[in-house]
Protein backbone atom coordinates (compact mmCIF):
# COMPACT_ATOMS: atom_id res chain seq x y z
CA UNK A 1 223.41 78.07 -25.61
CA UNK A 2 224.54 78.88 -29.10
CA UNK A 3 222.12 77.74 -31.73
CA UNK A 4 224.88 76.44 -33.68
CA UNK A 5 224.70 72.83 -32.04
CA UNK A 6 225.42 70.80 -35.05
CA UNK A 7 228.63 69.40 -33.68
CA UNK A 8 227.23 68.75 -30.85
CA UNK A 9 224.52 66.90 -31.89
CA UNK A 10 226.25 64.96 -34.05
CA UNK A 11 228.05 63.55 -31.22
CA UNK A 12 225.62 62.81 -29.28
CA UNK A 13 223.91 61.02 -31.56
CA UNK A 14 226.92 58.76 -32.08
CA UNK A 15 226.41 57.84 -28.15
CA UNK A 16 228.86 60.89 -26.58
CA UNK A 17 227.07 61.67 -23.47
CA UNK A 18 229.07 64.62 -22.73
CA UNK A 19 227.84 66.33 -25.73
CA UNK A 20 224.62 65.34 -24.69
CA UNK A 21 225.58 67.09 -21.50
CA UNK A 22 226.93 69.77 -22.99
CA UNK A 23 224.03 70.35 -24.94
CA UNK A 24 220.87 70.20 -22.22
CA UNK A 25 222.97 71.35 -19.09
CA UNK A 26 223.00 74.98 -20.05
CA UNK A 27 219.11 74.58 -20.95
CA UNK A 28 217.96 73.09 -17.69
CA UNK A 29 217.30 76.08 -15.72
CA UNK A 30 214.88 77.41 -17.91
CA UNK A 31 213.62 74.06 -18.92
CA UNK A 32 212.89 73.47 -15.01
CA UNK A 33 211.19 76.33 -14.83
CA UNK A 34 208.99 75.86 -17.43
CA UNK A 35 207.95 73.01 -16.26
CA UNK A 36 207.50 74.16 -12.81
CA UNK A 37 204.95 77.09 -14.73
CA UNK A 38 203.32 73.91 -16.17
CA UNK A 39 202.92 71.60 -12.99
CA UNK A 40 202.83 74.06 -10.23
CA UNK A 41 205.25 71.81 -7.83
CA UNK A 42 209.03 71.62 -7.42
CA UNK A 43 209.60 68.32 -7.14
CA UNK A 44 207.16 67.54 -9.58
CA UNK A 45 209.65 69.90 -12.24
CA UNK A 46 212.59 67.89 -11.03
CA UNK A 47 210.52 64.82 -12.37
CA UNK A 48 209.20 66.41 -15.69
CA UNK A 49 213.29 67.59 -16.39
CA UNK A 50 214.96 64.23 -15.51
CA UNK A 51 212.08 62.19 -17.52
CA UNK A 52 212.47 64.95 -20.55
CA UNK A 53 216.40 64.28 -20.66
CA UNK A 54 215.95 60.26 -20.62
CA UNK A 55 213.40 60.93 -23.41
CA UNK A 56 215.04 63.11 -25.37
CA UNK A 57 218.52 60.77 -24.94
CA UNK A 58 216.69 58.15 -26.84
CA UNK A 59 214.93 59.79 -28.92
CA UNK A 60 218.52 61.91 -30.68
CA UNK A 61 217.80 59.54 -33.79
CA UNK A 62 214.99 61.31 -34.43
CA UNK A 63 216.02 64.85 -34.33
CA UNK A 64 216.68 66.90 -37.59
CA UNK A 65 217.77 70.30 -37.86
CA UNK A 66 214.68 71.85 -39.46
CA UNK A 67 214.24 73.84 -35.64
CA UNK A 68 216.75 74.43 -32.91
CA UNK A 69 217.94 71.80 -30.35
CA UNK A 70 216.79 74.72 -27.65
CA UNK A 71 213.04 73.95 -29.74
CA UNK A 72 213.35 70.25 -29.49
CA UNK A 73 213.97 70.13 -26.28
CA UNK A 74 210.83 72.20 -25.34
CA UNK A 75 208.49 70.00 -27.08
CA UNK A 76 210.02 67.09 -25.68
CA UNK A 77 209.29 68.89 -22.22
CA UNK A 78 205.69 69.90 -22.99
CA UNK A 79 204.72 67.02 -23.88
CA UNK A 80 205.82 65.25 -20.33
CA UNK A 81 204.01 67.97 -18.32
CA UNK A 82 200.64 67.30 -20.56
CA UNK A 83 201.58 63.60 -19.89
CA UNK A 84 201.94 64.30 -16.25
CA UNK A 85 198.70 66.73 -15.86
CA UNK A 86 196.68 64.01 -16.81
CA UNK A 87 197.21 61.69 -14.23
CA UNK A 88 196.34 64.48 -11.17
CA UNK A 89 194.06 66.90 -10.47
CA UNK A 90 195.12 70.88 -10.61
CA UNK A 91 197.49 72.27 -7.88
CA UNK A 92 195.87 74.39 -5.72
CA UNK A 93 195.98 76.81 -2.67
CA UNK A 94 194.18 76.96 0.73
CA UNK A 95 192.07 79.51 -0.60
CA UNK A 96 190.36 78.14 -3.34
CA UNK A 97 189.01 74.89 -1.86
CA UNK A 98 188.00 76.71 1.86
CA UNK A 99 186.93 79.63 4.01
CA UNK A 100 188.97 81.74 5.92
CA UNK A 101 189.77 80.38 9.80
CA UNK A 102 189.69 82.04 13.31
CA UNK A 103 193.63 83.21 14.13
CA UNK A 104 195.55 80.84 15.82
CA UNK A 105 197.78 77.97 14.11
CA UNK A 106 196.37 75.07 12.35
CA UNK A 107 194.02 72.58 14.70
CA UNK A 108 193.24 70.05 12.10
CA UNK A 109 195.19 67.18 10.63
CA UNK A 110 197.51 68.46 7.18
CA UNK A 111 196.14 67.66 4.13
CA UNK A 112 198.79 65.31 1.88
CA UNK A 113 195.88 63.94 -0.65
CA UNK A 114 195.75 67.47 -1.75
CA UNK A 115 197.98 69.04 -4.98
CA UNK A 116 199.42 72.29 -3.40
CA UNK A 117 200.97 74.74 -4.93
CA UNK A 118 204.56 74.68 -4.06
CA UNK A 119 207.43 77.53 -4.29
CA UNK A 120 209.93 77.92 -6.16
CA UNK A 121 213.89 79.39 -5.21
CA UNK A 122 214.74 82.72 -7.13
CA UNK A 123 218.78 81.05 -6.50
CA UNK A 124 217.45 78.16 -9.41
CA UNK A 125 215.80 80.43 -11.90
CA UNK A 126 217.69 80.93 -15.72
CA UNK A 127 219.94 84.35 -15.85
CA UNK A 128 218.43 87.36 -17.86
CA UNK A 129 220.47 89.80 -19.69
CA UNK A 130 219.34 93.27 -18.13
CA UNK A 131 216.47 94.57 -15.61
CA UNK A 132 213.98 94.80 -17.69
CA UNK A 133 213.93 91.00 -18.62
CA UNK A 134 214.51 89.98 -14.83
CA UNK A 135 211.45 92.05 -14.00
CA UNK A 136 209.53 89.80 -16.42
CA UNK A 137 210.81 87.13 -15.36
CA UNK A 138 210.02 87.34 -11.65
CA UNK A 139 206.38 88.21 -12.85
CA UNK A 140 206.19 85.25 -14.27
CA UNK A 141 207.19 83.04 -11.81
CA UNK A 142 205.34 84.87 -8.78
CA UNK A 143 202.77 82.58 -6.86
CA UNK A 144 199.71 85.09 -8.18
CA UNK A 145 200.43 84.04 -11.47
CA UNK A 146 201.52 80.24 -11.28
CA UNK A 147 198.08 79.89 -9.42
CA UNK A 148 196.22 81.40 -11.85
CA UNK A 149 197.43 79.43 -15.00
CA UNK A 150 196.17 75.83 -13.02
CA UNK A 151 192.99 76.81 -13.74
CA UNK A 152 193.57 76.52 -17.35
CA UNK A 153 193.30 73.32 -19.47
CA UNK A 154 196.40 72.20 -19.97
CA UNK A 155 197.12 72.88 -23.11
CA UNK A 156 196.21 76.25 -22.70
CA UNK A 157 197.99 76.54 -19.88
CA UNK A 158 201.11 75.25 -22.23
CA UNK A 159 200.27 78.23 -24.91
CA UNK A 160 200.19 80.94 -23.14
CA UNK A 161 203.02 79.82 -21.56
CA UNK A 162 204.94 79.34 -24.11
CA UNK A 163 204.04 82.40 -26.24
CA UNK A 164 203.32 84.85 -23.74
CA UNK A 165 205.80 84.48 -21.07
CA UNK A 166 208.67 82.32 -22.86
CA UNK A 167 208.01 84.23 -26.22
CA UNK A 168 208.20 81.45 -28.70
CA UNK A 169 206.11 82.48 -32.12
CA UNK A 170 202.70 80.78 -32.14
CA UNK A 171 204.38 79.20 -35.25
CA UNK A 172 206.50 77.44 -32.89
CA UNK A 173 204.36 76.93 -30.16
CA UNK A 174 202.06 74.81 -33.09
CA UNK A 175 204.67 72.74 -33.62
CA UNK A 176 205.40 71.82 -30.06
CA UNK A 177 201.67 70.99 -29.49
CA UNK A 178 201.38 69.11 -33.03
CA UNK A 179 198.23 71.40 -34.03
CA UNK A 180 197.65 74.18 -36.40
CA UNK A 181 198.49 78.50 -35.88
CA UNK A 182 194.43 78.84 -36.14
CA UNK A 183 194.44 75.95 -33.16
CA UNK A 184 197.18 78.04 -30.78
CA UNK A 185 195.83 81.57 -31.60
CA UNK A 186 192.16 80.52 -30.49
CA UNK A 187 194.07 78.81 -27.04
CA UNK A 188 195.54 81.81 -26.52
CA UNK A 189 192.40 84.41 -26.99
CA UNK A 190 190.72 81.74 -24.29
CA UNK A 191 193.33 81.63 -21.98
CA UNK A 192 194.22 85.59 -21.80
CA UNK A 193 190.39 86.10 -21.30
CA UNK A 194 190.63 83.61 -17.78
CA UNK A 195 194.21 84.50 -17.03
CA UNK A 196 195.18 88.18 -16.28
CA UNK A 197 198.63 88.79 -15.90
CA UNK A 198 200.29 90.23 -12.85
CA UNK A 199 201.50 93.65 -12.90
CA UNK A 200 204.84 94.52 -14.22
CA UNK A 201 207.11 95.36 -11.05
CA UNK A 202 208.63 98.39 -11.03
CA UNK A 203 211.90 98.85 -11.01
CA UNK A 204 211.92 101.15 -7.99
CA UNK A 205 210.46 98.56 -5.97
CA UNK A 206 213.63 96.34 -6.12
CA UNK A 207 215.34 97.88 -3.12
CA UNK A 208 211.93 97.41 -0.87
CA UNK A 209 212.33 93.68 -1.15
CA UNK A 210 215.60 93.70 1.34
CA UNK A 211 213.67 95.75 3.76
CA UNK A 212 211.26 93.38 3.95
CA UNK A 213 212.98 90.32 4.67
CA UNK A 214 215.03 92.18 7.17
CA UNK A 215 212.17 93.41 9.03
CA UNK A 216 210.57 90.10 8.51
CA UNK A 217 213.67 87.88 9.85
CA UNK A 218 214.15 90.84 12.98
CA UNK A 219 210.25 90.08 13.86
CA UNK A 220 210.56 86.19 14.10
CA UNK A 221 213.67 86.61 15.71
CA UNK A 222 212.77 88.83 18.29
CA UNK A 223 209.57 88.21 18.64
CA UNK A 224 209.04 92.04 17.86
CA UNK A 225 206.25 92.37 15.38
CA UNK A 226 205.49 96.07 15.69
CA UNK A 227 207.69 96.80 12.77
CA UNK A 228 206.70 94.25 10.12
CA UNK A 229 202.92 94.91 10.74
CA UNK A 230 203.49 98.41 9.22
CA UNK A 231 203.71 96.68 5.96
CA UNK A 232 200.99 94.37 6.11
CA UNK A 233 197.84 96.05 3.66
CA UNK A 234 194.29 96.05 5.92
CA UNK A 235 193.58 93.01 2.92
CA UNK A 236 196.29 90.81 3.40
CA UNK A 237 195.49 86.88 3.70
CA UNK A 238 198.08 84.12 4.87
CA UNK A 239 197.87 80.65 3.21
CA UNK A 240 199.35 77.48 5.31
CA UNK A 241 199.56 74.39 3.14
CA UNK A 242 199.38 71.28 3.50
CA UNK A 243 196.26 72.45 6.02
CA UNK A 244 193.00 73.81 4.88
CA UNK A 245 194.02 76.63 6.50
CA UNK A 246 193.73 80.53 5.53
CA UNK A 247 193.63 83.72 7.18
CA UNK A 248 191.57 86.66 5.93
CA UNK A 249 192.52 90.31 7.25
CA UNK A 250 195.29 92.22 8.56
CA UNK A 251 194.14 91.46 12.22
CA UNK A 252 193.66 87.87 11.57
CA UNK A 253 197.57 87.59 10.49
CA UNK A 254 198.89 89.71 13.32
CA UNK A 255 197.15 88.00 15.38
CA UNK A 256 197.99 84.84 14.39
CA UNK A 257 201.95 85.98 14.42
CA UNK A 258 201.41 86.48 18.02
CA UNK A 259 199.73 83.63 19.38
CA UNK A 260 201.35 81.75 21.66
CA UNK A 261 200.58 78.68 20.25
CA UNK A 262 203.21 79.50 17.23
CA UNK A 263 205.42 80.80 19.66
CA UNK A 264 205.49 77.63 22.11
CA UNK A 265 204.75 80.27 24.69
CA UNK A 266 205.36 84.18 24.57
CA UNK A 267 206.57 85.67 21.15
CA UNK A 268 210.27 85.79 22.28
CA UNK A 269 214.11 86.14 21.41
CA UNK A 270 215.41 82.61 20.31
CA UNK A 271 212.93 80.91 19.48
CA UNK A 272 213.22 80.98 15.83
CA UNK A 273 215.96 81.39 12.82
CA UNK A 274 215.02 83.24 9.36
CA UNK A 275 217.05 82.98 6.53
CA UNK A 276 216.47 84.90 3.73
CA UNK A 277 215.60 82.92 0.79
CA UNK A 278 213.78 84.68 -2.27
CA UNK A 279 211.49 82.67 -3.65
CA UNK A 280 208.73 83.24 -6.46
CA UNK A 281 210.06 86.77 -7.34
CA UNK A 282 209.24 87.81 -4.15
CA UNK A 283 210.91 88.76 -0.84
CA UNK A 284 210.70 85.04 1.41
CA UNK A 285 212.30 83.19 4.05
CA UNK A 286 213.32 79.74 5.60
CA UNK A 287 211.99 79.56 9.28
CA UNK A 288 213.50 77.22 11.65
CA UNK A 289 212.54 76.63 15.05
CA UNK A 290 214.47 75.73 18.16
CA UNK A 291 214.51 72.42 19.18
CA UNK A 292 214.90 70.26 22.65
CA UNK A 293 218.77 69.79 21.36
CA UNK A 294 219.53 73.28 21.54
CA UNK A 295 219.29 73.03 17.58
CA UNK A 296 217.21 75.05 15.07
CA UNK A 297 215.18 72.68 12.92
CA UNK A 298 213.75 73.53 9.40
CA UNK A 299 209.91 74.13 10.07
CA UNK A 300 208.70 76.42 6.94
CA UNK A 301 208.97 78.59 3.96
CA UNK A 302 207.31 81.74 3.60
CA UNK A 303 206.52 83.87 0.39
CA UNK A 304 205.65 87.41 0.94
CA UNK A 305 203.51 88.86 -2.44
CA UNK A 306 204.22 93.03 -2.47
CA UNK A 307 201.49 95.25 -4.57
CA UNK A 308 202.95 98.11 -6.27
CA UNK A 309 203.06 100.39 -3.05
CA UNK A 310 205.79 97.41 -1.48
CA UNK A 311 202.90 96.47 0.73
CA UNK A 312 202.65 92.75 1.76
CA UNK A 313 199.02 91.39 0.94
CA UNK A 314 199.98 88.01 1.25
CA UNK A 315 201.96 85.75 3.21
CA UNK A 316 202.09 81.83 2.16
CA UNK A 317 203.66 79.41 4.12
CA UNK A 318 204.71 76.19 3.19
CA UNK A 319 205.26 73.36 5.77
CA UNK A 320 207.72 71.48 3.28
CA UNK A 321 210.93 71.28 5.41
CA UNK A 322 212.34 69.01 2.98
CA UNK A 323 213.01 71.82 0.31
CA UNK A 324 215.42 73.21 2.77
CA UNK A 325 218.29 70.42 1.30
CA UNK A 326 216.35 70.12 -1.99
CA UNK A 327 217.55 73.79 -2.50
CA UNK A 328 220.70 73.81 -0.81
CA UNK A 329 220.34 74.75 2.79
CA UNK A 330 220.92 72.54 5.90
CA UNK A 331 218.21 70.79 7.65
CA UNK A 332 219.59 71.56 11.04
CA UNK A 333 221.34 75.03 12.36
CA UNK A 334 223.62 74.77 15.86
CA UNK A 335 222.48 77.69 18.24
């Protein structure tokens, strides 16, 4: 959206809500993910957006031209996700709260009192002009990262955020958090020094991402695992949330894949439907499973995180079936 708002916002401020429209509509994408940075849940990002808009609808009075709409609107933002942080404890992932389990599917009861980590569609994220900026931006959207930043105070979490991944000034990032340069500068040294960024992808490594959800949605399919496993590092670990549940090893995946009690019997042709669904800036899929109607039924989503050799060293699957509709896809498939 063009800077040059004035019209705009001069409308909306004399109660047209299609300007208003018209001015936060082509912001929300990278407002929601922002805020999905911030919070580390989807749903949660839905809630920070919608109660951002409501806020920032009321509060048009109050806004004068001395920084951009686009700058308004972030602050308004940032300030709901520090709002929101406060009330819960940090998101989290299998990993850090447990030890690694014996192979086999979950035994225990899921774990809803527990802030997970959720994923996020690639389909929702903001366009980027050229490669180089859609490399950056899947970086900083990938699971590795967004689980790293919960560990920070929120506020530094919101800096380096802002300044490092969203490249607002630290000028501007002051003036969002209502504190000094000296303040944001110091938040950033202290967050850098407990956050390391992910690698930059390489460019070469685009084309490797297809081939791995095709050789991902041929093993579930088929039941045919020989293929996939050649891409698995000897490292690899598989999160399942919402269960305390990780896996630690190569073997301990693979053999995991194959047990029969995630097949419902043998690993075998039919018994499950992939759809390939990017998610995190990384190669994923939608898993449904075949039900006593003869229908498939969303189950899962699963993120696969690539090194820089387009090996998979991790594999996280969410049991949140009711993302499927929440990003567009049907609940149910007919054989």
């Amino acid at each position: 959206m063009s800077d040059n708002s004035e019209p705009l916002v001069e409308a909306a401020q004399g109660g047209d809500e299609r300007a208003f429209r018209a001015l936060v509509e082509p912001l929300s994408r990278e407002l929601h993910a922002y805020a999905y940075r911030m919070l580390g849940g989807f749903h949660e990002a839905d809630d920070a957006l919608q109660e951002s808009q409501l806020k920032a609808w009321r509060a048009l009075a109050t806004y004068a031209p001395r920084a951009s709409f686009r700058a308004w609107l972030y602050r308004i933002v940032t300030h709901t996700c520090l709002d929101m942080l406060k009330a819960r404890a940090r998101r989290v992932m299998p990993q850090d709260i447990t030890l690694a389990v014996a192979p086999g599917p979950p035994t225990g009861a899921p774990r809803a009192d527990i802030p997970w980590i959720e994923p996020y569609p690639d389909a929702l994220l903001p366009t980027v002009p050229g490669p180089e900026e859609a490399a950056r931006l899947r970086e900083s959207i990938r699971l590795a990262f967004v689980r790293a930043v919960q560990v920070l105070p929120p506020r530094q979490r919101a800096a380096l955020i802002l300044h490092d991944v969203l490249d607002w000034s630290v000028a501007e990032v002051a003036s969002m958090l209502e504190t000094t340069e000296t303040a944001i500068n110091s938040a950033l040294q202290r967050a850098r020094a407990t956050v390391a960024r992910p690698p930059a992808e390489s460019s070469a490594l685009a084309p490797s991402h297809a081939e791995v959800v095709d050789r991902f949605v041929h093993a579930w399919e088929s039941g045919d695992f020989e293929d996939f496993v050649k891409l698995l590092a000897d490292d690899a670990v598989m999160n399942m949330p919402p269960w305390e549940y990780w896996l630690d090893g190569k073997e301990a995946v693979i053999a995991t894949m194959l047990s029969s009690g995630t097949w419902d019997g043998e690993p075998r042709p039919g018994r499950y439907r992939i759809l390939s669904a990017p998610m995190n800036g990384e190669p994923g899929g939608l898993a449904y499973v075949l039900g006593p109607d003869g229908r498939y039924h969303a189950v899962c989503l699963t993120v696969m995180s690539l090194d820089t050799q387009g090996r998979v060293v991790e594999l996280t699957t969410f049991v949140l079936p009711e993302l499927f509709v929440a990003w567009g896809f049907p609940p149910v498939l007919n054989a």
